[in-house]
N, C-alpha and C. Protein backbone atom coordinates (compact mmCIF):
# COMPACT_ATOMS: atom_id res chain seq x y z
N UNK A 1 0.87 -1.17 0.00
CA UNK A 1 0.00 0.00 0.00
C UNK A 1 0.90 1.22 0.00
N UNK A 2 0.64 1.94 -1.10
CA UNK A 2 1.77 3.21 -1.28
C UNK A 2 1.29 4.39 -0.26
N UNK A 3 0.00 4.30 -0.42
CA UNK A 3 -0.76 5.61 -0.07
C UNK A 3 -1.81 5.58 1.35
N UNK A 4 -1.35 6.41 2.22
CA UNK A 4 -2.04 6.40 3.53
C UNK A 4 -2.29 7.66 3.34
N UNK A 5 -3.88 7.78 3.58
CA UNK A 5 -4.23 9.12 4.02
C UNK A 5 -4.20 10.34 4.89
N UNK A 6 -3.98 11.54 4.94
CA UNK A 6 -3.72 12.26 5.81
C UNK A 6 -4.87 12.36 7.05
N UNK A 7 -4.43 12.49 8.48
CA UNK A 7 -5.33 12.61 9.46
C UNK A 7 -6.24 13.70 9.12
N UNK A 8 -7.83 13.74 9.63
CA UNK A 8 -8.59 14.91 9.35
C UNK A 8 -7.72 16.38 9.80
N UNK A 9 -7.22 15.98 10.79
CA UNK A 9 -6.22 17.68 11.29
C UNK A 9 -5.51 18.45 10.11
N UNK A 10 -5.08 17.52 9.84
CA UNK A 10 -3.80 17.71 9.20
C UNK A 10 -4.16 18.28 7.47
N UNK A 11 -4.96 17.47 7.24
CA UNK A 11 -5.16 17.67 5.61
C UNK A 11 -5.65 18.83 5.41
N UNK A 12 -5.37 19.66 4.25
CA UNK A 12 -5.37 20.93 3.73
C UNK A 12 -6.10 21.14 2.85
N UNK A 13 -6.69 20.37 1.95
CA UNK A 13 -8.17 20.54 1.15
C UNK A 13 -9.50 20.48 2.02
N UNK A 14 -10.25 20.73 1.07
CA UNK A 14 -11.55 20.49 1.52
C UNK A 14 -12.19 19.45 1.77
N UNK A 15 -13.08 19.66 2.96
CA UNK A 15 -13.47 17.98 3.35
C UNK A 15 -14.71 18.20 4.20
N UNK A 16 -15.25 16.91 4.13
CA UNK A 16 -16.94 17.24 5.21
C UNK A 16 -16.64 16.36 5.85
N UNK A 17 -16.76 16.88 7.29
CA UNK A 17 -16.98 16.09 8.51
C UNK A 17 -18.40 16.35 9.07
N UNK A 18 -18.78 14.81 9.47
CA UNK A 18 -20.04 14.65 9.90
C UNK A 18 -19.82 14.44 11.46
N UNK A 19 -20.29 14.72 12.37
CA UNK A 19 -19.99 14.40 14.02
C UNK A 19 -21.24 14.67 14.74
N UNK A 20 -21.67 13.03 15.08
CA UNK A 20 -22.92 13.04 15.72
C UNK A 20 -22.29 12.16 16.80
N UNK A 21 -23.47 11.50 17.90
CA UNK A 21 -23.18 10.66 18.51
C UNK A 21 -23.70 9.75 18.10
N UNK A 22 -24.35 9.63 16.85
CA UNK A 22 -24.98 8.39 16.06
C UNK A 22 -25.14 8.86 14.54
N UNK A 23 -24.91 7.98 13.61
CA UNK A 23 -25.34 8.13 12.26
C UNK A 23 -26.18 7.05 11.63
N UNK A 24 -26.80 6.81 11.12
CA UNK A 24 -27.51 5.59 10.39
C UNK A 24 -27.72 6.07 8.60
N UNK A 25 -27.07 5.67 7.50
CA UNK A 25 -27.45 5.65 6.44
C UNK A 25 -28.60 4.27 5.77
N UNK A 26 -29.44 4.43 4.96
CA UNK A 26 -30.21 3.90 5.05
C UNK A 26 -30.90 3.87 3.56
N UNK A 27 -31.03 2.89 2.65
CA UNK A 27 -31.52 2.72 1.41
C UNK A 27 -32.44 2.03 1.56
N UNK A 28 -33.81 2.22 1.29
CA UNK A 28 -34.69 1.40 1.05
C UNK A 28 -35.15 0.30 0.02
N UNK A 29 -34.82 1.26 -1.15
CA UNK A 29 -35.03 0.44 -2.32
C UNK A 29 -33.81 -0.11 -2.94
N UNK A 30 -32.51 0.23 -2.59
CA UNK A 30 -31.64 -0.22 -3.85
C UNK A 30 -30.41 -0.34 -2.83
N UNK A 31 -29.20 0.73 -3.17
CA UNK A 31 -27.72 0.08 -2.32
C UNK A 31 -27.06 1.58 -1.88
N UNK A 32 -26.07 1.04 -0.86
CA UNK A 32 -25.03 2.38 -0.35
C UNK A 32 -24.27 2.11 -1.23
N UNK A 33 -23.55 3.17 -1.74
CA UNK A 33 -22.38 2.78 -2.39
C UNK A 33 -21.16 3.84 -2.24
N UNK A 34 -20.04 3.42 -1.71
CA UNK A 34 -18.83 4.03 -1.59
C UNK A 34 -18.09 4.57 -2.81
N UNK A 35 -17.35 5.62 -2.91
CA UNK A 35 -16.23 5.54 -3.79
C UNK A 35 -15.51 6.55 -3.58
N UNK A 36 -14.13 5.98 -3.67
CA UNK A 36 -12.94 6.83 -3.68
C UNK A 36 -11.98 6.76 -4.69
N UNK A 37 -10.94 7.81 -4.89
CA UNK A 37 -10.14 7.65 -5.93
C UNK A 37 -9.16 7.11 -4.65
N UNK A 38 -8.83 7.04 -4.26
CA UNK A 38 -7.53 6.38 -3.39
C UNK A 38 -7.92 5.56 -2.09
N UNK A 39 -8.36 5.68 -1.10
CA UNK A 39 -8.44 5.14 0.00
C UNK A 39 -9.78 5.10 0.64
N UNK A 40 -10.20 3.90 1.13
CA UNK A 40 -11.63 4.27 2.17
C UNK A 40 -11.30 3.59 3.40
N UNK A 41 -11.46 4.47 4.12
CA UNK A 41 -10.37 3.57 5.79
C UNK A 41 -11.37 3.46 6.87
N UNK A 42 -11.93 2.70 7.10
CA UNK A 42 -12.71 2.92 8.50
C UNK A 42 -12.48 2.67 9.72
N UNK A 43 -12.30 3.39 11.08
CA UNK A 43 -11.65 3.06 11.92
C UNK A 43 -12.82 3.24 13.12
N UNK A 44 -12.18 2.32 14.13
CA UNK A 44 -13.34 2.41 15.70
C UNK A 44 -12.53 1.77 16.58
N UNK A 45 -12.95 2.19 17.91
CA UNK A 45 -12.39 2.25 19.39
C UNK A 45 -12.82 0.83 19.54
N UNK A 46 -13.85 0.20 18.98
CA UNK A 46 -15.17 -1.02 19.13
C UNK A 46 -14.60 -2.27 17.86
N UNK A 47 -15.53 -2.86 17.96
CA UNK A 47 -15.43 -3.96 16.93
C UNK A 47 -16.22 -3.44 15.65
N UNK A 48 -15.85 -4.10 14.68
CA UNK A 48 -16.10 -3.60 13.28
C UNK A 48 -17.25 -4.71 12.72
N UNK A 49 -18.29 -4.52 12.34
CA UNK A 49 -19.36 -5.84 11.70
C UNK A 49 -19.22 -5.96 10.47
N UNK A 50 -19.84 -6.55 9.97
CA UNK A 50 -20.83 -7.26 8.44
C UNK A 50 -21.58 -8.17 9.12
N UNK A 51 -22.88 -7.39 8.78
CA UNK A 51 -23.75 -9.02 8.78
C UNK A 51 -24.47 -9.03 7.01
N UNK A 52 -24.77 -9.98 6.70
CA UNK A 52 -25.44 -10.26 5.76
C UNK A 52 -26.50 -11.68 5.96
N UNK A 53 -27.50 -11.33 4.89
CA UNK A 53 -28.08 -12.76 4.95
C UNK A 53 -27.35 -13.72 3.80
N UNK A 54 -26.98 -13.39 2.88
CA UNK A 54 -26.44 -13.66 1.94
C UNK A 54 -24.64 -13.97 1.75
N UNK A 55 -23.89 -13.50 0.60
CA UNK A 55 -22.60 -13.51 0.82
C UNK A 55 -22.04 -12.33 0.86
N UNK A 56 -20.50 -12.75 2.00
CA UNK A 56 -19.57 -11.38 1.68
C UNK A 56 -18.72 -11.47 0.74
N UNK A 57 -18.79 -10.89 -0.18
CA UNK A 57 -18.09 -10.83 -1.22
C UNK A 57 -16.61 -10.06 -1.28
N UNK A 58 -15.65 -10.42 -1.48
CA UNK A 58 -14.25 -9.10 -1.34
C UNK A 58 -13.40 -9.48 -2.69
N UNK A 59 -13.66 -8.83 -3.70
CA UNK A 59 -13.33 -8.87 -5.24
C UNK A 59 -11.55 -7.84 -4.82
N UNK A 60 -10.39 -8.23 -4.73
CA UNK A 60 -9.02 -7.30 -5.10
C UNK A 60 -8.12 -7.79 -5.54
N UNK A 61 -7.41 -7.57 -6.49
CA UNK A 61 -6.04 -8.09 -6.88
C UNK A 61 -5.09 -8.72 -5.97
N UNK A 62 -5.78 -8.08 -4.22
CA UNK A 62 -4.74 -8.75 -3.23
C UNK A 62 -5.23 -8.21 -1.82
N UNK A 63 -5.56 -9.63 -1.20
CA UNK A 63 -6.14 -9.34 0.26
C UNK A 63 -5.32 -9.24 1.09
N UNK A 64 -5.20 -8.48 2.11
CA UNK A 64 -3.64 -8.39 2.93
C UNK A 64 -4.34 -8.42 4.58
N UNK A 65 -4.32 -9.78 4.97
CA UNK A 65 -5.15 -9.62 6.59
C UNK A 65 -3.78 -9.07 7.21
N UNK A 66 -4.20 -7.92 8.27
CA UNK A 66 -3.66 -7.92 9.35
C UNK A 66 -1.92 -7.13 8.92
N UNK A 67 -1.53 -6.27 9.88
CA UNK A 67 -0.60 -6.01 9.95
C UNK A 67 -0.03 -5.35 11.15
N UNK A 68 1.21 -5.29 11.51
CA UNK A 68 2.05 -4.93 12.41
C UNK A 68 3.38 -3.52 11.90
N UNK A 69 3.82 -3.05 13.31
CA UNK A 69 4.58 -2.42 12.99
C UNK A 69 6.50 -3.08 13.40
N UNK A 70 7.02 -2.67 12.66
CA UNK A 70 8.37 -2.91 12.67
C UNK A 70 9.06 -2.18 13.78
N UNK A 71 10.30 -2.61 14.63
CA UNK A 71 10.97 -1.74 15.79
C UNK A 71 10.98 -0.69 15.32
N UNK A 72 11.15 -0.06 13.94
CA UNK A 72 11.76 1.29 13.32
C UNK A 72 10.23 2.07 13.30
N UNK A 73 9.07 1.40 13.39
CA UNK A 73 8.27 2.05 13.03
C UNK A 73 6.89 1.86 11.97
N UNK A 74 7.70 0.97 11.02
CA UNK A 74 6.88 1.31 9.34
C UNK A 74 6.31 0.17 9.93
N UNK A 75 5.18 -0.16 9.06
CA UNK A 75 3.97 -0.99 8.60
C UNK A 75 5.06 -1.72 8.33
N UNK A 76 4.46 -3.26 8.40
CA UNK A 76 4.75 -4.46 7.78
C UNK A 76 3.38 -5.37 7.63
N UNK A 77 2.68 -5.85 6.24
CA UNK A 77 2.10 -6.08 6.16
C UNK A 77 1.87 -7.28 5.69
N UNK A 78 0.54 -8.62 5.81
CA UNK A 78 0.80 -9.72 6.01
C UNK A 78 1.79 -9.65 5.35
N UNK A 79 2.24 -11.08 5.56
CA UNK A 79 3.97 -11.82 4.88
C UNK A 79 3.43 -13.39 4.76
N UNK A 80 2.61 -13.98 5.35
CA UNK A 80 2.08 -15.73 4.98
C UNK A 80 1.10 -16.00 4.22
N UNK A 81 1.46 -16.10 2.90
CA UNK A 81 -0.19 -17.06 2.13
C UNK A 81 -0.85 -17.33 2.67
N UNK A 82 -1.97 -17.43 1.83
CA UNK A 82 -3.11 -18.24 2.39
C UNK A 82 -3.11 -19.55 1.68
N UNK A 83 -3.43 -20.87 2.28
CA UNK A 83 -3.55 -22.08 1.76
C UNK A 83 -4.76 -22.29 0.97
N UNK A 84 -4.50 -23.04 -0.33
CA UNK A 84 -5.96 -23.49 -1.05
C UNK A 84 -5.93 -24.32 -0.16
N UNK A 85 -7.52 -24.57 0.11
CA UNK A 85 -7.78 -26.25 1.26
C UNK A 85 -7.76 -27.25 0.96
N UNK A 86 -8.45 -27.50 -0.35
CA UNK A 86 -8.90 -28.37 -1.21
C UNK A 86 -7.62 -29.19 -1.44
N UNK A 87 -6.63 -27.84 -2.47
CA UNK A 87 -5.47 -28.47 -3.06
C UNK A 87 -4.43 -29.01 -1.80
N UNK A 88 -4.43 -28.63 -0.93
CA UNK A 88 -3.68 -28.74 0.39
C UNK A 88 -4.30 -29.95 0.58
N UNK A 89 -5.47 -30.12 0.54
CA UNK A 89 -5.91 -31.75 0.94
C UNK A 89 -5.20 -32.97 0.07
N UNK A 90 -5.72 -32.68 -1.03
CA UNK A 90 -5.03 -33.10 -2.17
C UNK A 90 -3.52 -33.97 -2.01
N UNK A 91 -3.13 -32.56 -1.94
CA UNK A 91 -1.21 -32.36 -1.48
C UNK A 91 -0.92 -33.38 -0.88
N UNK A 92 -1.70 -33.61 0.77
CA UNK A 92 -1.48 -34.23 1.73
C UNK A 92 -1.88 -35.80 1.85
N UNK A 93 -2.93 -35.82 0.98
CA UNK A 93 -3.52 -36.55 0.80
C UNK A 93 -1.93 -38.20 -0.32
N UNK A 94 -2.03 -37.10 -1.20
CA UNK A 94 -1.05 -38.17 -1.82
C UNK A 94 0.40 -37.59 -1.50
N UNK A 95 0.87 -37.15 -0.96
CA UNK A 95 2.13 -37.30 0.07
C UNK A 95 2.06 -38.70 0.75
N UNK A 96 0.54 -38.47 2.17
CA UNK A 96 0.30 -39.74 2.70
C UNK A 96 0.60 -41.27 2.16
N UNK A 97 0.18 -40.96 0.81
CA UNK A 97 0.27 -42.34 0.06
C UNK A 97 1.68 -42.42 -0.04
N UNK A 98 2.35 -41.59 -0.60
CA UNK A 98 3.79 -41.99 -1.10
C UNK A 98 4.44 -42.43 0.23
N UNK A 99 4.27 -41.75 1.34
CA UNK A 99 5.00 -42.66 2.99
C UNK A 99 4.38 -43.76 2.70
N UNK A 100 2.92 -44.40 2.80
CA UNK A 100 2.43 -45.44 2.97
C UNK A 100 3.36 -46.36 2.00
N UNK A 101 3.33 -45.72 0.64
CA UNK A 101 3.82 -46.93 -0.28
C UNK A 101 5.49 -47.40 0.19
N UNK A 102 5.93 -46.17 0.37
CA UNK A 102 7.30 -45.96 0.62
C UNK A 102 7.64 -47.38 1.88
N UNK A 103 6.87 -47.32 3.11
CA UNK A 103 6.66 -47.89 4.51
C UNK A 103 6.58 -49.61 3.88
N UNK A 104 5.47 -49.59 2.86
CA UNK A 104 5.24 -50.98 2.24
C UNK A 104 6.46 -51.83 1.46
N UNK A 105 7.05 -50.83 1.14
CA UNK A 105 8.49 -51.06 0.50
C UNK A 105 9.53 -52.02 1.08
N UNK A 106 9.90 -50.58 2.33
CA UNK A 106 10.61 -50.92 3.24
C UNK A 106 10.07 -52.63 3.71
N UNK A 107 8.94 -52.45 4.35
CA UNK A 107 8.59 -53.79 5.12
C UNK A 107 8.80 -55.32 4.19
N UNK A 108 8.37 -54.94 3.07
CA UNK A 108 8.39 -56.37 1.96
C UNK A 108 9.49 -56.15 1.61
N UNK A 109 10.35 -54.84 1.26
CA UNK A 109 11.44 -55.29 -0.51
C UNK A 109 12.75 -54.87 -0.24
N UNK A 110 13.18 -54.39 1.30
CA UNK A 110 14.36 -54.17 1.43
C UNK A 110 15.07 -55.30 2.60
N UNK A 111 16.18 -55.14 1.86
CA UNK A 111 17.19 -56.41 2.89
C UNK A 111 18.22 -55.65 3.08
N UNK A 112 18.87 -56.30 4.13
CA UNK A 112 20.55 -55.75 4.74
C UNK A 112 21.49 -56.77 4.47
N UNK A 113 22.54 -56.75 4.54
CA UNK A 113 23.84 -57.51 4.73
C UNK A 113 23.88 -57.73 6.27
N UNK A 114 23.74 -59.05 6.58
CA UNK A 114 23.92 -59.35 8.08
C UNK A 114 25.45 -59.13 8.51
N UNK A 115 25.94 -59.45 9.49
CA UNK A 115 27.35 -59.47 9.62
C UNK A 115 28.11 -60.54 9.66
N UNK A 116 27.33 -61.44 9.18
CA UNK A 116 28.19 -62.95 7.87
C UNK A 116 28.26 -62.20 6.74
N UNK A 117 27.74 -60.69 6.03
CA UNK A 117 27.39 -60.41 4.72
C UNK A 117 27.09 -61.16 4.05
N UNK A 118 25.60 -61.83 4.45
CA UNK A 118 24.91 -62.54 3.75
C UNK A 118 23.40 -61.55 3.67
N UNK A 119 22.48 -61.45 2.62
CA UNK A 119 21.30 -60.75 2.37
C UNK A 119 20.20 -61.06 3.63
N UNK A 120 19.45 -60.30 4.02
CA UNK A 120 18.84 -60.64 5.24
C UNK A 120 17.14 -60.76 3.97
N UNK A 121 16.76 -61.50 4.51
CA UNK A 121 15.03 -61.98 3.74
C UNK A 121 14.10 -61.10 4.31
N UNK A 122 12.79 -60.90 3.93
CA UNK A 122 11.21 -60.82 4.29
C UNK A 122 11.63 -61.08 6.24
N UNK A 123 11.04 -60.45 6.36
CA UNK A 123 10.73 -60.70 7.92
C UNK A 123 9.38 -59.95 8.39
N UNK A 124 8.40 -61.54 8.50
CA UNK A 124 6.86 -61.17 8.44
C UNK A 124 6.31 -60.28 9.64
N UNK A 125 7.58 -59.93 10.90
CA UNK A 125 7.23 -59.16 11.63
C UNK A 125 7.29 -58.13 11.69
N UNK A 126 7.67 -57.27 10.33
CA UNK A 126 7.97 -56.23 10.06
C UNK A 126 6.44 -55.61 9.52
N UNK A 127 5.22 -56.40 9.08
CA UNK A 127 3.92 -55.79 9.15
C UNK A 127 3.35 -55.67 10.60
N UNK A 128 3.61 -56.15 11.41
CA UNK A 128 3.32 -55.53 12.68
C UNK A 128 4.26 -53.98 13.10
N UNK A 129 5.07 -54.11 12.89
CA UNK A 129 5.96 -53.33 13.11
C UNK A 129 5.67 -51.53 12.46
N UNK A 130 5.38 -51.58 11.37
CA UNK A 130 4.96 -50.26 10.36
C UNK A 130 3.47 -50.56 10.16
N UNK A 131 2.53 -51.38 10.84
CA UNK A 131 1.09 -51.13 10.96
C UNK A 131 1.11 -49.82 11.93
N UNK A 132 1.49 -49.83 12.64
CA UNK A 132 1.10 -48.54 13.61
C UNK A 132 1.39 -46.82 12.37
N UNK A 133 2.76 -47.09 12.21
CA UNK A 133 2.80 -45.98 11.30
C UNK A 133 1.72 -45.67 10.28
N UNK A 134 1.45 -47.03 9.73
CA UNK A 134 0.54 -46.84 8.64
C UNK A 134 -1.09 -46.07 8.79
N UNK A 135 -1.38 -47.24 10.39
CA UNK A 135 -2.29 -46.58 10.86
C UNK A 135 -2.20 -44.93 11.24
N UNK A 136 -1.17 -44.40 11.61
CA UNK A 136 -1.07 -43.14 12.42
C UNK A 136 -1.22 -42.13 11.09
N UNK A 137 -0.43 -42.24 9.60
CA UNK A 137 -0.86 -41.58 8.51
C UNK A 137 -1.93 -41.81 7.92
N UNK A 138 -2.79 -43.07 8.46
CA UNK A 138 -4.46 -43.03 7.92
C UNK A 138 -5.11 -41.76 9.10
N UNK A 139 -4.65 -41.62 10.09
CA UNK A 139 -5.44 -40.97 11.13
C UNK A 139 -5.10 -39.67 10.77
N UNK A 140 -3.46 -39.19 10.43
CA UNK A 140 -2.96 -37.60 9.63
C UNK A 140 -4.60 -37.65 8.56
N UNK A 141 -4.52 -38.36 8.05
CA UNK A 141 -5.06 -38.06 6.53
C UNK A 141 -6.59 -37.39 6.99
N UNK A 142 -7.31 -38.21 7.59
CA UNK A 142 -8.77 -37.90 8.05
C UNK A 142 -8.64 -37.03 9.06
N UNK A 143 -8.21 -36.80 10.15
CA UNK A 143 -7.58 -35.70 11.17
C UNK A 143 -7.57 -34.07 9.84
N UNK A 144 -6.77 -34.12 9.21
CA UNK A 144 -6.23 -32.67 8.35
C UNK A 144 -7.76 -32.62 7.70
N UNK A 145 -8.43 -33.92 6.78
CA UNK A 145 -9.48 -33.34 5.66
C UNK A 145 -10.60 -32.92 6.51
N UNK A 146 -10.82 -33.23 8.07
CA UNK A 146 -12.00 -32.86 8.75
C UNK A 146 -11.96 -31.56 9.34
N UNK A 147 -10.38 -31.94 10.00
CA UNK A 147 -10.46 -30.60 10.90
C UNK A 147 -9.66 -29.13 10.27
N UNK A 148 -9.15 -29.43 9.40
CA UNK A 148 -7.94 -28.09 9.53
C UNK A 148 -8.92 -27.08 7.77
N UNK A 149 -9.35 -27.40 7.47
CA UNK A 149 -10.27 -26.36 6.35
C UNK A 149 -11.63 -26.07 6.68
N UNK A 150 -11.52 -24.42 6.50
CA UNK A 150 -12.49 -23.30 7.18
C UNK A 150 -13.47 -23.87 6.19
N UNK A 151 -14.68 -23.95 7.22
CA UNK A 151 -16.00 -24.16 6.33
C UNK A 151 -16.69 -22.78 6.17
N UNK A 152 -16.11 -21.61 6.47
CA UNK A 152 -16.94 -20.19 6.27
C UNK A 152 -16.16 -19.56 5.23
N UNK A 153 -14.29 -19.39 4.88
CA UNK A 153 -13.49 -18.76 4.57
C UNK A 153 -13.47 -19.59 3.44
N UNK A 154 -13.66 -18.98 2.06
CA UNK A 154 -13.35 -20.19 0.70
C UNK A 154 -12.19 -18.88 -0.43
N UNK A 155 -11.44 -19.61 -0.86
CA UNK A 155 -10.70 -18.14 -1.91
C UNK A 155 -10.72 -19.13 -3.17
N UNK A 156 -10.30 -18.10 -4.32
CA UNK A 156 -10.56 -18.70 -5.25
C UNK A 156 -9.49 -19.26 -5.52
């Protein structure tokens, strides 16, 4: 964001200030509608709403939740993506598989050199052994697709 607006004090053009201890705008038939050539900032001591019955819609080239200031001073504004959920499921989803297959590998198709250096075989106790793992990345898998994606927050 290049452009922060000047405080009402401060600014040197012309400007309307409204100062009640209450305002209510109010359309009956049709819509409010805002517009600025640069900035619309709304600020309060309180919490900020939207209610709708319907959707909130937020159409921008770039949503930026939340920001902080730096020791020096300046704005720093978000810095972490946001995750697709879906594709993140996805992601995780066949990651999971590739450990699983990977785990299945190990247990059936790999051998060692004993210390006769002779090939060590199958050892059928090795499916007991990586069942737990296997089980614990079936539990990752359903654990992440239930719990960790917002059922209110969707991006495109």
């Amino acid at each position: 964001m290049n452009f922060i607006p000047k405080n009402t004090n401060i600014y040197d053009d012309s400007q309307i200030i409204i100062n009640s201890d209450r305002l209510i705008f109010n359309a009956k038939q049709d819509s409010i509608l805002f517009s600025s050539n640069k900035v619309i900032g709304f600020n309060t001591n309180g919490s900020f709403h939207f209610d709708s019955e319907k959707n909130f819609i937020v159409n921008s080239n770039k949503i930026i939740l939340g920001l902080k200031n730096s020791p020096d001073g300046a704005i720093i504004y978000g810095q972490e993506p946001a995750i697709l959920g879906h594709q993140l499921d996805e992601f995780i989803s066949d990651f999971i598989d590739i450990i699983q297959h990977l785990t299945e590998d190990i247990e059936t198709k790999v051998s060692f050199i004993d210390s006769s250096g002779n090939p060590t075989g199958y050892n059928p106790d090795n499916k007991l052994a990586f069942s737990t793992t296997i089980s614990m990345l079936e539990e990752l898998r359903i654990s992440f697709a239930d719990k960790c994606k917002s059922q209110t927050v969707l991006l495109k």
